[in-house]
Each structure stands twice: as C-alpha cells, then as structure tokens.
C-alpha atoms as a PDB file:
ATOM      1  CA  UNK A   1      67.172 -43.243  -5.625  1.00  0.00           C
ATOM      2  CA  UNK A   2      67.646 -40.533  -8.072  1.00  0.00           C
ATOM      3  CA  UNK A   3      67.887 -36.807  -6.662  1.00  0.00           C
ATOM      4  CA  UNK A   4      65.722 -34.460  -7.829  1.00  0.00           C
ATOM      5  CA  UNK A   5      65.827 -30.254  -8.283  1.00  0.00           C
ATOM      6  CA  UNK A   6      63.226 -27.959  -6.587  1.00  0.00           C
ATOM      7  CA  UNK A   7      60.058 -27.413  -8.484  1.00  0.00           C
ATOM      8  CA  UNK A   8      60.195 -24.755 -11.704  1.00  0.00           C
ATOM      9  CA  UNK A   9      57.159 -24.134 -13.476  1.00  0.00           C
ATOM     10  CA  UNK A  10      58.399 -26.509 -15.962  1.00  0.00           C
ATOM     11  CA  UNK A  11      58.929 -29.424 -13.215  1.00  0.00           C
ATOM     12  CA  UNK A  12      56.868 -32.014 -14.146  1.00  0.00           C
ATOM     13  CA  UNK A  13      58.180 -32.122 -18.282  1.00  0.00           C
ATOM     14  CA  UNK A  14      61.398 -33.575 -16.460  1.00  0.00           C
ATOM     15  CA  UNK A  15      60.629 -37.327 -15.161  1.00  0.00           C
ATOM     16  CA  UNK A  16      63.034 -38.728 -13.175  1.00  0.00           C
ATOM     17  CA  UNK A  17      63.760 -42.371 -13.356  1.00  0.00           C
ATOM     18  CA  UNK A  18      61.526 -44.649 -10.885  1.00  0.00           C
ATOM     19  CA  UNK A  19      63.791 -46.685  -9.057  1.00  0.00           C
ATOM     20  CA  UNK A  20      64.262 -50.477  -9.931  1.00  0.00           C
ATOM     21  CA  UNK A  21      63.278 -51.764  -6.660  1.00  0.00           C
ATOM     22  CA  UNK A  22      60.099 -51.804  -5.677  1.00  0.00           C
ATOM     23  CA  UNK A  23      58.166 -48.235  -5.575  1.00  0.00           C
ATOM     24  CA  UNK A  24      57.519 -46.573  -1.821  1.00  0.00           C
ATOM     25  CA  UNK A  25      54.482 -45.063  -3.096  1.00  0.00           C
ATOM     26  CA  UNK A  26      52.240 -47.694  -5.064  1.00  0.00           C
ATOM     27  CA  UNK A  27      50.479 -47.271  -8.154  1.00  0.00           C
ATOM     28  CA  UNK A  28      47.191 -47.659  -7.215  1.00  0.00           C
ATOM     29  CA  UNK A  29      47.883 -45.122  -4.530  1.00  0.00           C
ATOM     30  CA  UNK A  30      48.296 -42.932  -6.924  1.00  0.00           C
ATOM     31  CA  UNK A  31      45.251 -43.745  -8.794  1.00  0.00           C
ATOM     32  CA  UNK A  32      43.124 -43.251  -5.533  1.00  0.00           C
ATOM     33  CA  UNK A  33      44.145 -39.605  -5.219  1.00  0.00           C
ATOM     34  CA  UNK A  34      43.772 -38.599  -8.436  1.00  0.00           C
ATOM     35  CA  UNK A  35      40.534 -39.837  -8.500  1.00  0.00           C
ATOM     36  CA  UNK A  36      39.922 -38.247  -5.538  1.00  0.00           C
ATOM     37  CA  UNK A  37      41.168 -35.084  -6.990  1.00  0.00           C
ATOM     38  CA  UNK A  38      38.722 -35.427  -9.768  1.00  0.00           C
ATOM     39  CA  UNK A  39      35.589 -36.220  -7.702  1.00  0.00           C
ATOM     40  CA  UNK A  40      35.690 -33.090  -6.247  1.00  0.00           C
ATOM     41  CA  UNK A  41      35.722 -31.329  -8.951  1.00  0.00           C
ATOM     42  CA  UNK A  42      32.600 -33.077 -10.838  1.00  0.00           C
ATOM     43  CA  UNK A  43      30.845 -32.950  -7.571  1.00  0.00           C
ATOM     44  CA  UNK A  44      31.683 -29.638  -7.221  1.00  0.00           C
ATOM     45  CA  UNK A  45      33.422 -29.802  -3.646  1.00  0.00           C
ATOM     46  CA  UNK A  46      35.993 -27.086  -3.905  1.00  0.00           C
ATOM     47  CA  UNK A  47      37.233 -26.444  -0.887  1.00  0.00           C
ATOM     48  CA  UNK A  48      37.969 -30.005  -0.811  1.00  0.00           C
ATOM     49  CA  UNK A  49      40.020 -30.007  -3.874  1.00  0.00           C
ATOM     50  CA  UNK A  50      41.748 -27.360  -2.656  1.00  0.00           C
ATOM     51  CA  UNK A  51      43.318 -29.246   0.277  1.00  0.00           C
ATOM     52  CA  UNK A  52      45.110 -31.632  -2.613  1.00  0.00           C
ATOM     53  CA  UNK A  53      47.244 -29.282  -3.378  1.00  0.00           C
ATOM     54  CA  UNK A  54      50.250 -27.737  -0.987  1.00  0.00           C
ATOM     55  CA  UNK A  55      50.309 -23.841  -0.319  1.00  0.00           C
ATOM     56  CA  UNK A  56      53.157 -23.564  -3.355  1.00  0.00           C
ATOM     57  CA  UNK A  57      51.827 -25.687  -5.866  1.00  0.00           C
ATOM     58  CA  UNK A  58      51.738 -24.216  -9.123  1.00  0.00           C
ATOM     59  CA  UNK A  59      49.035 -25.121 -11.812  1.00  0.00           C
ATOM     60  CA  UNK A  60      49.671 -24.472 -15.282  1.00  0.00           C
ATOM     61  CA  UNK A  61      48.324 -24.619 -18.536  1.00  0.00           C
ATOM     62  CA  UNK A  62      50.211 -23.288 -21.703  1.00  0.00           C
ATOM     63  CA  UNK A  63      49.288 -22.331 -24.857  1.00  0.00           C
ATOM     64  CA  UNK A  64      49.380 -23.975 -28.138  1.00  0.00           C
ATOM     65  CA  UNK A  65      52.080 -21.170 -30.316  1.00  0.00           C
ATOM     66  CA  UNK A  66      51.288 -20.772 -34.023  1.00  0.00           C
ATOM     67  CA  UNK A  67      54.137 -22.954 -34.707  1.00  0.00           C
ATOM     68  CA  UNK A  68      51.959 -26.247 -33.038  1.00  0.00           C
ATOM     69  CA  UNK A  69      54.604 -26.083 -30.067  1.00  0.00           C
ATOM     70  CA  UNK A  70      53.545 -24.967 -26.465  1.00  0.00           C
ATOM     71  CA  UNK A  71      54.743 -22.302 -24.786  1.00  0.00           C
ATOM     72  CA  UNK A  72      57.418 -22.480 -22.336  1.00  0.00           C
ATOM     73  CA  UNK A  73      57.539 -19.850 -19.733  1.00  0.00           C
ATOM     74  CA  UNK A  74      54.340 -18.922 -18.184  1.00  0.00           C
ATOM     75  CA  UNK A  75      55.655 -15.782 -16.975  1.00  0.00           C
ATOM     76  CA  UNK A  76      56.921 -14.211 -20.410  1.00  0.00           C
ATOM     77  CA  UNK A  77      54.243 -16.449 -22.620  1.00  0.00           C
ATOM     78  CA  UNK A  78      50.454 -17.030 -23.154  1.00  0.00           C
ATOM     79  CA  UNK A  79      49.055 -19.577 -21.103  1.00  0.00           C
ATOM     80  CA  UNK A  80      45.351 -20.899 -20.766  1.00  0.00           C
ATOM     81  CA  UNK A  81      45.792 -21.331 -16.814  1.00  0.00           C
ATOM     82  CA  UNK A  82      48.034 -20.052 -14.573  1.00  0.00           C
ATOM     83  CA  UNK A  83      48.606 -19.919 -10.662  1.00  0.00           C
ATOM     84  CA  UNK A  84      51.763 -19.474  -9.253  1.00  0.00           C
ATOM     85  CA  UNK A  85      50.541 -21.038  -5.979  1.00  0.00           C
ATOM     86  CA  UNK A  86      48.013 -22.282  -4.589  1.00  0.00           C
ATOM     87  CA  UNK A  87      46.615 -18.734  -3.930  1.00  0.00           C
ATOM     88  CA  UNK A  88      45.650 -18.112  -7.446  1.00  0.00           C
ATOM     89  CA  UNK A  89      43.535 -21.373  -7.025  1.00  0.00           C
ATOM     90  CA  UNK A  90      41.657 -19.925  -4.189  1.00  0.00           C
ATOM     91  CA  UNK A  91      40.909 -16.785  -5.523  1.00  0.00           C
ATOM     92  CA  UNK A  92      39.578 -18.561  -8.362  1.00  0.00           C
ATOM     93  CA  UNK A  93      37.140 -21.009  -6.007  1.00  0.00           C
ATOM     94  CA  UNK A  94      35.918 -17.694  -4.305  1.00  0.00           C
ATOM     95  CA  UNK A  95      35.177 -16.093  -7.853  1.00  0.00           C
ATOM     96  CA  UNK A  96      33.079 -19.854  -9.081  1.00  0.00           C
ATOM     97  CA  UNK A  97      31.557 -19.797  -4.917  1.00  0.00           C
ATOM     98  CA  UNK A  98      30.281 -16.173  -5.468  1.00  0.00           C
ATOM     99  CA  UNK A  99      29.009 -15.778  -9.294  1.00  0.00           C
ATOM    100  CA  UNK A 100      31.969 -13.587  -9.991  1.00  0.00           C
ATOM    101  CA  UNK A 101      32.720 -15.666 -12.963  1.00  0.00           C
ATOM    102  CA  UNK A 102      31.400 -15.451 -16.667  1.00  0.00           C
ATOM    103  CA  UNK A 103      32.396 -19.054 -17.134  1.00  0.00           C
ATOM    104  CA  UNK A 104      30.368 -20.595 -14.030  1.00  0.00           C
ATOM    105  CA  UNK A 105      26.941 -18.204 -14.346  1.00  0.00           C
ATOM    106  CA  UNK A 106      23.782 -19.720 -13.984  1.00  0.00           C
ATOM    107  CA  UNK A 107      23.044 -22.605 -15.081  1.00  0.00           C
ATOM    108  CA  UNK A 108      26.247 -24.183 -13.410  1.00  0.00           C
ATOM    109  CA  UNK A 109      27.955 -26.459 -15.661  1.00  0.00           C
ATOM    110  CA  UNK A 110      28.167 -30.577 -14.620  1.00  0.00           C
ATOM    111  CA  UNK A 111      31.286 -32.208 -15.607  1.00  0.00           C
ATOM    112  CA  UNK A 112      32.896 -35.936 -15.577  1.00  0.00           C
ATOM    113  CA  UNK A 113      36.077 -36.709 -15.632  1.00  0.00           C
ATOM    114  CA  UNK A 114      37.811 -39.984 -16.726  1.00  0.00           C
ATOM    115  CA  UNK A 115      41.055 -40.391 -16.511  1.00  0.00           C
ATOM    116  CA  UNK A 116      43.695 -43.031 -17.950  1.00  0.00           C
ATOM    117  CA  UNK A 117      46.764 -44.455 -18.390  1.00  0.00           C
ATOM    118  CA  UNK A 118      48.086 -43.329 -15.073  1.00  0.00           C
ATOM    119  CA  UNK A 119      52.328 -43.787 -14.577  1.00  0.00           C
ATOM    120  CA  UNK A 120      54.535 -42.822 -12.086  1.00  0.00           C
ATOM    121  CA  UNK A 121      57.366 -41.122 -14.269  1.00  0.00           C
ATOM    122  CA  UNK A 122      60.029 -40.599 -11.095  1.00  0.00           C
ATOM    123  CA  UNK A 123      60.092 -41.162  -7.816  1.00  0.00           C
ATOM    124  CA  UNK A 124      62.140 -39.538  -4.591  1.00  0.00           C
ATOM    125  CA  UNK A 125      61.760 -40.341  -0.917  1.00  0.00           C
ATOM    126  CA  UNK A 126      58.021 -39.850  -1.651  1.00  0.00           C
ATOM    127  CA  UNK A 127      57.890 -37.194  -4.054  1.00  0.00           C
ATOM    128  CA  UNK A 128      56.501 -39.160  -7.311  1.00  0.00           C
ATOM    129  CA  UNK A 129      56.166 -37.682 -11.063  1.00  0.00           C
ATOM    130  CA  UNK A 130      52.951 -38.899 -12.341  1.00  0.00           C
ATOM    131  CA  UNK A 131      51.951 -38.622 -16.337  1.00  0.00           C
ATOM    132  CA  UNK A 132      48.065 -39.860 -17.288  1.00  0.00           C
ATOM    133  CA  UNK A 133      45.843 -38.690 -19.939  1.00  0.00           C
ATOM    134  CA  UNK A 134      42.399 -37.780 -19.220  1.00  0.00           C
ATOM    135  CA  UNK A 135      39.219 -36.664 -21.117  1.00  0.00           C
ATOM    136  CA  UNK A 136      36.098 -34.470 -19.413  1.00  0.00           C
ATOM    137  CA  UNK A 137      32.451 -34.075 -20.127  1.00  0.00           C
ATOM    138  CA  UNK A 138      31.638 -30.887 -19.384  1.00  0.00           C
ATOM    139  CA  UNK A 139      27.507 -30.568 -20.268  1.00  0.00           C
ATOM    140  CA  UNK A 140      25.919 -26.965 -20.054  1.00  0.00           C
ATOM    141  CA  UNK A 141      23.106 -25.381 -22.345  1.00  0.00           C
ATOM    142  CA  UNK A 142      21.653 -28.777 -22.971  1.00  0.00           C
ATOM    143  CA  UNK A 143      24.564 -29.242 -24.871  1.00  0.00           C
ATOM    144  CA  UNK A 144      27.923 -31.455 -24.206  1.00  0.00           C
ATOM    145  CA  UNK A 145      31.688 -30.628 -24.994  1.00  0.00           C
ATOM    146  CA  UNK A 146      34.659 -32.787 -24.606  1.00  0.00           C
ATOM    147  CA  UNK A 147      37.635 -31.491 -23.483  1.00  0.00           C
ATOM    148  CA  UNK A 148      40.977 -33.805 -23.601  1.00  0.00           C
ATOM    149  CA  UNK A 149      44.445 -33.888 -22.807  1.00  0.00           C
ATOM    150  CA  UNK A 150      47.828 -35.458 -20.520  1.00  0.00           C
ATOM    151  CA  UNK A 151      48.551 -33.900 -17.461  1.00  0.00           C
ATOM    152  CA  UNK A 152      52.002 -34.269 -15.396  1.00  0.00           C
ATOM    153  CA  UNK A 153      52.122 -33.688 -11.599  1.00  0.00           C
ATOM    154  CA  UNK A 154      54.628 -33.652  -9.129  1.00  0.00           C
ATOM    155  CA  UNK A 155      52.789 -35.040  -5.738  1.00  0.00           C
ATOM    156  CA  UNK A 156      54.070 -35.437  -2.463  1.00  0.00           C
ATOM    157  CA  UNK A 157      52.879 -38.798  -0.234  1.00  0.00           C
ATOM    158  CA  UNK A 158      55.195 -38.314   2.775  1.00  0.00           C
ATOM    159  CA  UNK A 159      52.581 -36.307   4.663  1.00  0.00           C
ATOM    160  CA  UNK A 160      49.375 -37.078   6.173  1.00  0.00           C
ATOM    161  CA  UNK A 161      47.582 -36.576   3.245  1.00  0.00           C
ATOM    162  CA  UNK A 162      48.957 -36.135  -0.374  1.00  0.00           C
ATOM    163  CA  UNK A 163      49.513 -33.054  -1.451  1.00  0.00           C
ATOM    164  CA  UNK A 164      50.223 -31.470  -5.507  1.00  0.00           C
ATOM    165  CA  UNK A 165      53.368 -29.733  -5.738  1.00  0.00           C
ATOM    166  CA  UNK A 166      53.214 -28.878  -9.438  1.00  0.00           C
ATOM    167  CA  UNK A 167      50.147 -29.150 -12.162  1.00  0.00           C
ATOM    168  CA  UNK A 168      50.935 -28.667 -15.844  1.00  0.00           C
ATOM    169  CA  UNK A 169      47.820 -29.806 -17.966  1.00  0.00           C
ATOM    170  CA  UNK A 170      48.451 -30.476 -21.955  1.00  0.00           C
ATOM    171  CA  UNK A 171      44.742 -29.474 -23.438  1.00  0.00           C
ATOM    172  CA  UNK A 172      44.767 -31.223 -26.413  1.00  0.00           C
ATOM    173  CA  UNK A 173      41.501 -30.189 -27.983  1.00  0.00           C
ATOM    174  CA  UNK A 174      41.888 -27.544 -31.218  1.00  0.00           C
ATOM    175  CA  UNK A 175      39.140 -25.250 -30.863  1.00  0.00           C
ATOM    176  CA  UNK A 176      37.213 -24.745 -27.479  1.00  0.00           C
ATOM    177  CA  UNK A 177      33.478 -23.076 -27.275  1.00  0.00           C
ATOM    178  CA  UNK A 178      34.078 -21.614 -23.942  1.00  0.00           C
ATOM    179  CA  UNK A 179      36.805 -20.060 -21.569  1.00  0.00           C
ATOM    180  CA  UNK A 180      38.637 -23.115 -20.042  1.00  0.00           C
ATOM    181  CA  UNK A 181      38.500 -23.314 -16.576  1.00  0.00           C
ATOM    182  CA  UNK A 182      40.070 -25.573 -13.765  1.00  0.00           C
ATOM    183  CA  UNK A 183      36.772 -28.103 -13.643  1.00  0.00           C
ATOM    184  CA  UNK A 184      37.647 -28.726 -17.374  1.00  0.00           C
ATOM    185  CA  UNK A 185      40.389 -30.107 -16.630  1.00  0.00           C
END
C-alpha cells in the first residue's frame, strides 16, 4: 500500500495510487455513500448529512482567478465555500434550520443531484481518494438552474460508518444567479 500525508486543505488534488490487488473498500461502496450523501441534501435532511462528515473535515470550494486558474490557499485566497471543520458546516445548517440565510428564504429551494463517473483515485488501510463529477438541479422562483462540477474527497471506511475527511468541490459553471451554497453542490 502506498503511505499517505495528513490532510491539508489541498488533500484531495494529490491521489495516491490504488493498490494493484484487489481494493479493501469496493467501488460500489463508495457509490452507496455518496449517494447517500446527496440524498440528504435534496431531501433536505441536514443533520443527517452532517454525520458523513468527521469533526475535522474540511469543505472547500475555490475560486476561479482572472487568469482561468483556481485559487490555491483558502486561507490567503477567495474561495466560494469554506469550512475549516466540520464546525463551519454546522453553523451553516443552523443558519438554513432557522431562516438566518438570504440564500434559503422562503420559498425553500428543491434540488437534485446526479452524480457520475465515480473513481477511487488512492487508497490506504481504508482511507480512499475518490474523484466524480456531478451536476445539480437546483429549482426556485418557478425557475431552474444547473449547477456543475468534479469534486475530490478523502473518506474514511474503517469506522462504523463512513466518514469525509476532506471536500474540495470544482464548480464548473461561469456565471451563477445566486450565492452558492452547500445543497448546490
């Protein structure tokens, strides 16, 4: 097996190399808990999303720079998203929960999300890299936008349940009508 560093904000750009043998955490597996992940969030079952992720996990979403590159460091660049832990997420569920939100106001929004292409990138001892790409309805205002992109994670199956370590999402879309928020993605 190849060894791994600790999680960086930039941990899940790195793949590691899956081993040649057969994988301890299966494909479909994988598949099953992100769409797990993702049910939650169209059905809009929070607090249930929020137990896929471990108490560190970071979630990230940068920036596009002017120079069609994204940005790189979280903490000293732009991002769209970013929670250092899983804290940040929770905060963010109680503002959605309570109406403290201008992007989840009345009417709430519905979303679907689809994803695709699902790999495990690396794998250690039950830590596994995963790359996929993924696309989301999002309808509100009797109107529908699309919102599109690849997201990396770092997950970790040697627990009861499987638990995010590290989120970075790659929003691919140009222009977006609304403030992006984590049930876009």
């Amino acid at each position: 097996m190849t060894t791994t560093t600790t999680p960086t904000h930039g941990a899940a750009t790195t793949p590691r190399t899956p081993s040649p043998d057969t994988p301890a955490v299966p494909l479909e597996t994988v598949r099953r808990f992100l769409y797990r992940e993702a049910r939650h969030l169209d059905d809009r079952e929070f607090e249930q999303w929020l137990e896929c992720y471990h108490p560190e996990a970071e979630f990230w979403m940068p920036a596009w720079a002017d120079d069609e590159e994204l940005t790189r460091d979280p903490r000293t660049e732009i991002s769209l998203v970013y929670y250092a832990n899983r804290g940040g997420l929770e905060d963010r569920v109680f503002r959605i929960r309570t109406d403290r939100s201008s992007a989840t106001s009345l009417p709430e929004p519905r979303t679907g999300h689809n994803i695709t292409n699902v790999e495990i990138t690396g794998e250690s001892e039950g830590v596994v890299d995963v790359r996929f790409n993924w696309f989301t309805l999002y309808y509100r205002y009797q109107s529908v936008d699309t919102y599109f992109g690849t997201s990396f994670y770092r997950i970790d199956f040697r627990g009861d349940a499987p638990l995010i370590l590290a989120k970075k999402v790659v929003l691919k879309n140009d222009y977006v009508h609304h403030v992006v928020d984590v049930y876009h993605v």
